[in-house]
Protein backbone atom coordinates (compact mmCIF):
# COMPACT_ATOMS: atom_id res chain seq x y z
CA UNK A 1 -0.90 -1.44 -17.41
CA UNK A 2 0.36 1.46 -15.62
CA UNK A 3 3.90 0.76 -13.60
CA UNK A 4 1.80 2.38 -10.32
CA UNK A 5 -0.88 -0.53 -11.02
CA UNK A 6 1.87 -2.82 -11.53
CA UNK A 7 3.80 -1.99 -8.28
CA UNK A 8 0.74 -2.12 -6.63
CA UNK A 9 0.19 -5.85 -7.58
CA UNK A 10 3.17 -6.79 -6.67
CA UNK A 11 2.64 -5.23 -3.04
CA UNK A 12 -0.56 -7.33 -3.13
CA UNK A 13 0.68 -10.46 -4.34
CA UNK A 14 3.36 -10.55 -1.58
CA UNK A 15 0.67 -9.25 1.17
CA UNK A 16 -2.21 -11.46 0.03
CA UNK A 17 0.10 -15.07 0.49
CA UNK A 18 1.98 -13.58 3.50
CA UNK A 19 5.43 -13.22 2.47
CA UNK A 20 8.24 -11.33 4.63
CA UNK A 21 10.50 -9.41 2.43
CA UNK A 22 12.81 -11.81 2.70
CA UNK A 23 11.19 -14.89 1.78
CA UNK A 24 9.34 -12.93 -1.45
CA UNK A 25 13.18 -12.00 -2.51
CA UNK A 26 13.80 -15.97 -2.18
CA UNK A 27 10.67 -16.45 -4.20
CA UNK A 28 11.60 -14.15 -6.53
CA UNK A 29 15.04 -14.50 -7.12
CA UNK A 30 16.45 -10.78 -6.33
CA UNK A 31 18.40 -9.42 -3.19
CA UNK A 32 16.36 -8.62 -0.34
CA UNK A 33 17.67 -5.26 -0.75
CA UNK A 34 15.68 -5.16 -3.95
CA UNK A 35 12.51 -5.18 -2.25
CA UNK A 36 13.22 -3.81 0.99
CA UNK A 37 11.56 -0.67 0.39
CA UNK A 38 8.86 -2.72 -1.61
CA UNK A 39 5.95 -1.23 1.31
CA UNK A 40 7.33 2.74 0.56
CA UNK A 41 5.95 4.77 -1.88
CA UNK A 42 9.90 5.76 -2.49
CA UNK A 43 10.34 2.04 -3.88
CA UNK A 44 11.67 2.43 -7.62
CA UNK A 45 12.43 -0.95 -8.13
CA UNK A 46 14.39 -2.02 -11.43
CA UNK A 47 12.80 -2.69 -14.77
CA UNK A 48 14.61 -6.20 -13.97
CA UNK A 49 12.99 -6.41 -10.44
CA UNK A 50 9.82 -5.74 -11.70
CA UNK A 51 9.84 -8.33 -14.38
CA UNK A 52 11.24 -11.24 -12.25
CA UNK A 53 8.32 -9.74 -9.02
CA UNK A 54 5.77 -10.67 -12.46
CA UNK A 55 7.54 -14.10 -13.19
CA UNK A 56 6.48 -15.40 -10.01
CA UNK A 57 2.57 -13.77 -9.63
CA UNK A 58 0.50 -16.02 -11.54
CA UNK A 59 -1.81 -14.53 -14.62
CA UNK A 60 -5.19 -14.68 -13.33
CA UNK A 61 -4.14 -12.66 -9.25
CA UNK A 62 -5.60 -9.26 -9.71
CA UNK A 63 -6.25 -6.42 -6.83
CA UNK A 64 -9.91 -5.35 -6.67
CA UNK A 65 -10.99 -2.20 -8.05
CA UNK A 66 -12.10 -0.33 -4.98
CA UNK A 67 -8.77 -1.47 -2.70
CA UNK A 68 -7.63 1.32 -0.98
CA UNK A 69 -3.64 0.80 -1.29
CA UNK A 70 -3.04 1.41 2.51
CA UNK A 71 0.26 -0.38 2.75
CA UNK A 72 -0.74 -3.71 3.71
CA UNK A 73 -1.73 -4.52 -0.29
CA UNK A 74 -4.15 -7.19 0.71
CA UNK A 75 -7.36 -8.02 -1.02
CA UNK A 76 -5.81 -9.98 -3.84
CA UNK A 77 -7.59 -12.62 -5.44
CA UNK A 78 -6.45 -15.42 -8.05
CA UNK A 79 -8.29 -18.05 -9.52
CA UNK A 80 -6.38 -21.14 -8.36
CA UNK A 81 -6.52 -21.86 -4.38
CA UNK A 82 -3.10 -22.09 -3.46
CA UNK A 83 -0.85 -20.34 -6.07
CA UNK A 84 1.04 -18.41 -3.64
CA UNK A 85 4.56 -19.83 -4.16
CA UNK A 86 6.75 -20.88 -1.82
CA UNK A 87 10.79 -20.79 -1.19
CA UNK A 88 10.54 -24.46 -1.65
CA UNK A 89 9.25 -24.17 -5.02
């Protein structure tokens, strides 16, 4: 996979269960200074970032095809109903 397609799951992931910035860096375990350009196509997040963003989105939450990436990254679907995860988790 592409890092673009990758970076754009990660946007989705975070849009589709409603996180803020701050609660997905909770979630994720990174500063929110890590992701607070996560919405900007300047975001060049670390190869670290990236991988713990992954650790958290489960396998089966993809993007559909035809989403136009228009910032708010939403349209993602996963196979489990509730698998967002939460700060609690």
């Amino acid at each position: 996979m592409a890092i673009s397609e990758v970076i754009k799951r990660i946007r989705g992931y975070r849009a589709t269960c409603g996180f803020s910035i701050r609660g997905f860096a909770m979630v994720v375990g990174v500063s929110e200074g890590s992701l607070r350009q996560i919405d900007s196509e300047a975001w060049n997040p670390r190869l670290s970032t990236i991988k713990r963003c992954e650790g958290v989105i489960p396998s089966d939450f993809t993007i559909a095809a035809n989403e136009n990436d228009d910032g708010d990254g939403g349209g993602g679907r996963c196979a489990r109903a509730g698998s967002c995860k939460s700060a609690a988790a």
